[in-house]
N, C-alpha and C. Protein backbone atom coordinates (compact mmCIF):
# COMPACT_ATOMS: atom_id res chain seq x y z
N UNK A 1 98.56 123.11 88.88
CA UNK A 1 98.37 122.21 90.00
C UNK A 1 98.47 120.76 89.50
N UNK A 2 99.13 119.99 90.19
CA UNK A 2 99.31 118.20 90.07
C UNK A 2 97.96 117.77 89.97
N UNK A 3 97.74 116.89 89.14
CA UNK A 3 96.47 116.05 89.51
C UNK A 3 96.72 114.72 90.25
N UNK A 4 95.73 114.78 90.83
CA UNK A 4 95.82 114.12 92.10
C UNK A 4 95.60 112.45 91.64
N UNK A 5 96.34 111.46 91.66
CA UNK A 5 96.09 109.76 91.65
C UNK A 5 95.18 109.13 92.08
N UNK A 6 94.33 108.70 90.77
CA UNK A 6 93.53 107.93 91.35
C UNK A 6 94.03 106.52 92.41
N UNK A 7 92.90 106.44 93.42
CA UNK A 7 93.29 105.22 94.45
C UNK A 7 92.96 104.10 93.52
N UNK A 8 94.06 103.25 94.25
CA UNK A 8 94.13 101.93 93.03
C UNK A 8 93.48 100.44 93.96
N UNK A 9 93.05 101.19 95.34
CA UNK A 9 93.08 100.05 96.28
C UNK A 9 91.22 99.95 96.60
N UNK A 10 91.05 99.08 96.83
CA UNK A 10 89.00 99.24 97.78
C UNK A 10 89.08 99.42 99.01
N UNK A 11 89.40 101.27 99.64
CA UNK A 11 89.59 101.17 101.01
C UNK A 11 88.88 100.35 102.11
N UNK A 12 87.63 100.09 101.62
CA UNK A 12 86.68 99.22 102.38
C UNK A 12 87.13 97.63 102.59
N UNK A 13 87.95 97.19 101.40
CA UNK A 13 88.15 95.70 101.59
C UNK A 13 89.93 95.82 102.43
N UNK A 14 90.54 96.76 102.32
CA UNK A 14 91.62 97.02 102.79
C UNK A 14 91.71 97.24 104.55
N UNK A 15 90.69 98.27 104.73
CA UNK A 15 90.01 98.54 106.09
C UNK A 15 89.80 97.28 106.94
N UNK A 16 88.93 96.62 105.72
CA UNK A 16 88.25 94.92 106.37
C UNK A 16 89.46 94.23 106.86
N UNK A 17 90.17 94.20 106.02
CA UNK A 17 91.43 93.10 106.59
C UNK A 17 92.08 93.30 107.48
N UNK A 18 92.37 94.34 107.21
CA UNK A 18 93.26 95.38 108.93
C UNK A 18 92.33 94.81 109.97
N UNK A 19 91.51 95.31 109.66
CA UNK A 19 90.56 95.03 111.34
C UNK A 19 90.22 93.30 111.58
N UNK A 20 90.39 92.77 110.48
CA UNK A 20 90.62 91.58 110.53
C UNK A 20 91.41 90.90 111.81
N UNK A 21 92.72 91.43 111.50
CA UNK A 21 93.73 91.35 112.15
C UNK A 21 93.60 91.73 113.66
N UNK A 22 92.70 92.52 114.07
CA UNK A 22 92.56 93.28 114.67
C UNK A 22 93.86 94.56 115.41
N UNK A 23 93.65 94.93 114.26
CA UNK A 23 94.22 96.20 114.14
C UNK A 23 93.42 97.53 113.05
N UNK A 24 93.97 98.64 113.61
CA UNK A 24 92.81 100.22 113.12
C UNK A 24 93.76 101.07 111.87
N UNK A 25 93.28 101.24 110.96
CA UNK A 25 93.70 101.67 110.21
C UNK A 25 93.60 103.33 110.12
N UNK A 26 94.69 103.80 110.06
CA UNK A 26 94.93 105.69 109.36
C UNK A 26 94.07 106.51 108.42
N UNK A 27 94.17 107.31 109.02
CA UNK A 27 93.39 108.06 107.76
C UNK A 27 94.45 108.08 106.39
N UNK A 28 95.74 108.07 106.33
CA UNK A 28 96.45 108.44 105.40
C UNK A 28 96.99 106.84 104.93
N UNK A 29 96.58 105.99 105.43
CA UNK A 29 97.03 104.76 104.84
C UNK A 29 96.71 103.96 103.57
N UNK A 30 95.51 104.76 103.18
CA UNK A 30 94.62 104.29 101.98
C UNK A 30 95.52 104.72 101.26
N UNK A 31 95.74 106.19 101.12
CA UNK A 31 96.59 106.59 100.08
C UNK A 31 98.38 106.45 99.77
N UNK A 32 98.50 105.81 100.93
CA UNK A 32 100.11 105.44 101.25
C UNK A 32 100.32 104.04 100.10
N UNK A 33 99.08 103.42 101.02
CA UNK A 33 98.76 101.61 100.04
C UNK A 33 98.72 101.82 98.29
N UNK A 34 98.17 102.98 98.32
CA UNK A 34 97.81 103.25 96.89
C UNK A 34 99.08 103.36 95.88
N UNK A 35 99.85 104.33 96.33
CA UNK A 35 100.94 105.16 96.01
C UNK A 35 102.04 103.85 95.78
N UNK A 36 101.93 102.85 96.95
CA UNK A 36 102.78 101.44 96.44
C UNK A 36 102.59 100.60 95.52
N UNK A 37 101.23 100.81 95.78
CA UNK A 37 100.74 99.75 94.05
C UNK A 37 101.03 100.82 93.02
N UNK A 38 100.91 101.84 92.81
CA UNK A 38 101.66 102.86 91.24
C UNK A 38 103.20 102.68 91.55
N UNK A 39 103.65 102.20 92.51
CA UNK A 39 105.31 101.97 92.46
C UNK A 39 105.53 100.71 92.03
N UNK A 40 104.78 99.82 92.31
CA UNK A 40 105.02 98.51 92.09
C UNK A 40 105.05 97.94 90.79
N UNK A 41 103.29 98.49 90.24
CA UNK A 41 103.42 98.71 88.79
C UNK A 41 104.12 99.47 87.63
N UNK A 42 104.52 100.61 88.26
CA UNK A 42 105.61 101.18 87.18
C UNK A 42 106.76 100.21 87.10
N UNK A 43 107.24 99.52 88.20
CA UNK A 43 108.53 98.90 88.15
C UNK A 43 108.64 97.42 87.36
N UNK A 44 106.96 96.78 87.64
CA UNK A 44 106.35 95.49 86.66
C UNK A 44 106.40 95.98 85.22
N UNK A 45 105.88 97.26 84.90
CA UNK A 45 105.79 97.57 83.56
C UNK A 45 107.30 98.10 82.66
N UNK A 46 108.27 98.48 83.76
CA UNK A 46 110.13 98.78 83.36
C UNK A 46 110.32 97.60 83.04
N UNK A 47 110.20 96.43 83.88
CA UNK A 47 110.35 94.93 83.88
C UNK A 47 110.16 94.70 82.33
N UNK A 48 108.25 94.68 82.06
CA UNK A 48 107.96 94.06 80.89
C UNK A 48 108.47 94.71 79.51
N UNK A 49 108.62 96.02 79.45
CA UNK A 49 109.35 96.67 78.35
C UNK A 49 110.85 96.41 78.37
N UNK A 50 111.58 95.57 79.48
CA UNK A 50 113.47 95.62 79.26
C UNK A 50 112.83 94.24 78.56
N UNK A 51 111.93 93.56 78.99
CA UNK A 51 111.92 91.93 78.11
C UNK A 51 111.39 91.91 76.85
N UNK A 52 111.12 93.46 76.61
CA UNK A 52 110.50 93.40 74.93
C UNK A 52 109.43 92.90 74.62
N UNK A 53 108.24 93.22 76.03
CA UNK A 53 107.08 92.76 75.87
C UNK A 53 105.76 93.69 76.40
N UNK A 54 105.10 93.09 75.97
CA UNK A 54 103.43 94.40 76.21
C UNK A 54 102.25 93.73 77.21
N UNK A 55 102.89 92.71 77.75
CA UNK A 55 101.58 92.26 78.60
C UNK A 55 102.48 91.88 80.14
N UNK A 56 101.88 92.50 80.84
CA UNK A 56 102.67 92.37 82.75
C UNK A 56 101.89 91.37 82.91
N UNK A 57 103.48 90.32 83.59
CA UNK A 57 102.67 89.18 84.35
C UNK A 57 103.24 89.28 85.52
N UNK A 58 102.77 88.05 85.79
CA UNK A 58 102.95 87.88 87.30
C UNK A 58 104.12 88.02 87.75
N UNK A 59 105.20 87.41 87.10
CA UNK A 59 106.69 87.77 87.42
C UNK A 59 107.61 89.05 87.27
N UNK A 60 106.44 89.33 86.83
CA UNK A 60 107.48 90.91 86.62
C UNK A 60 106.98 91.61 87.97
N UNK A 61 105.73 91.33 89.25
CA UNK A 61 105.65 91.73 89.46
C UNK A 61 106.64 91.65 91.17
């Protein structure tokens, strides 16, 4: 069986902002949000290894 990804997001401060907006957030959106930040960062961290480096910054992201 897959192990399951940890959430990378604070559904509570994520929740907050939505409703901020006033708008209602999904049950499946926490983990949708999540799943983009492990996409985002794998693609910051392809970034920082083609530049021959070990620390992600801001531009890579």
């Amino acid at each position: 069986m897959a192990k399951k990804k940890e959430t990378l997001v604070v559904a509570s401060k994520v929740k907050a902002y939505i409703k901020s907006k006033k708008m209602m957030t999904s049950s499946d959106a926490i983990g949708a949000i999540s799943d983009n930040v492990y996409g985002m960062l794998d693609a910051a961290m392809a970034r920082t290894k083609a530049n021959r480096r070990s620390t992600v910054k801001a531009q890579d992201l």
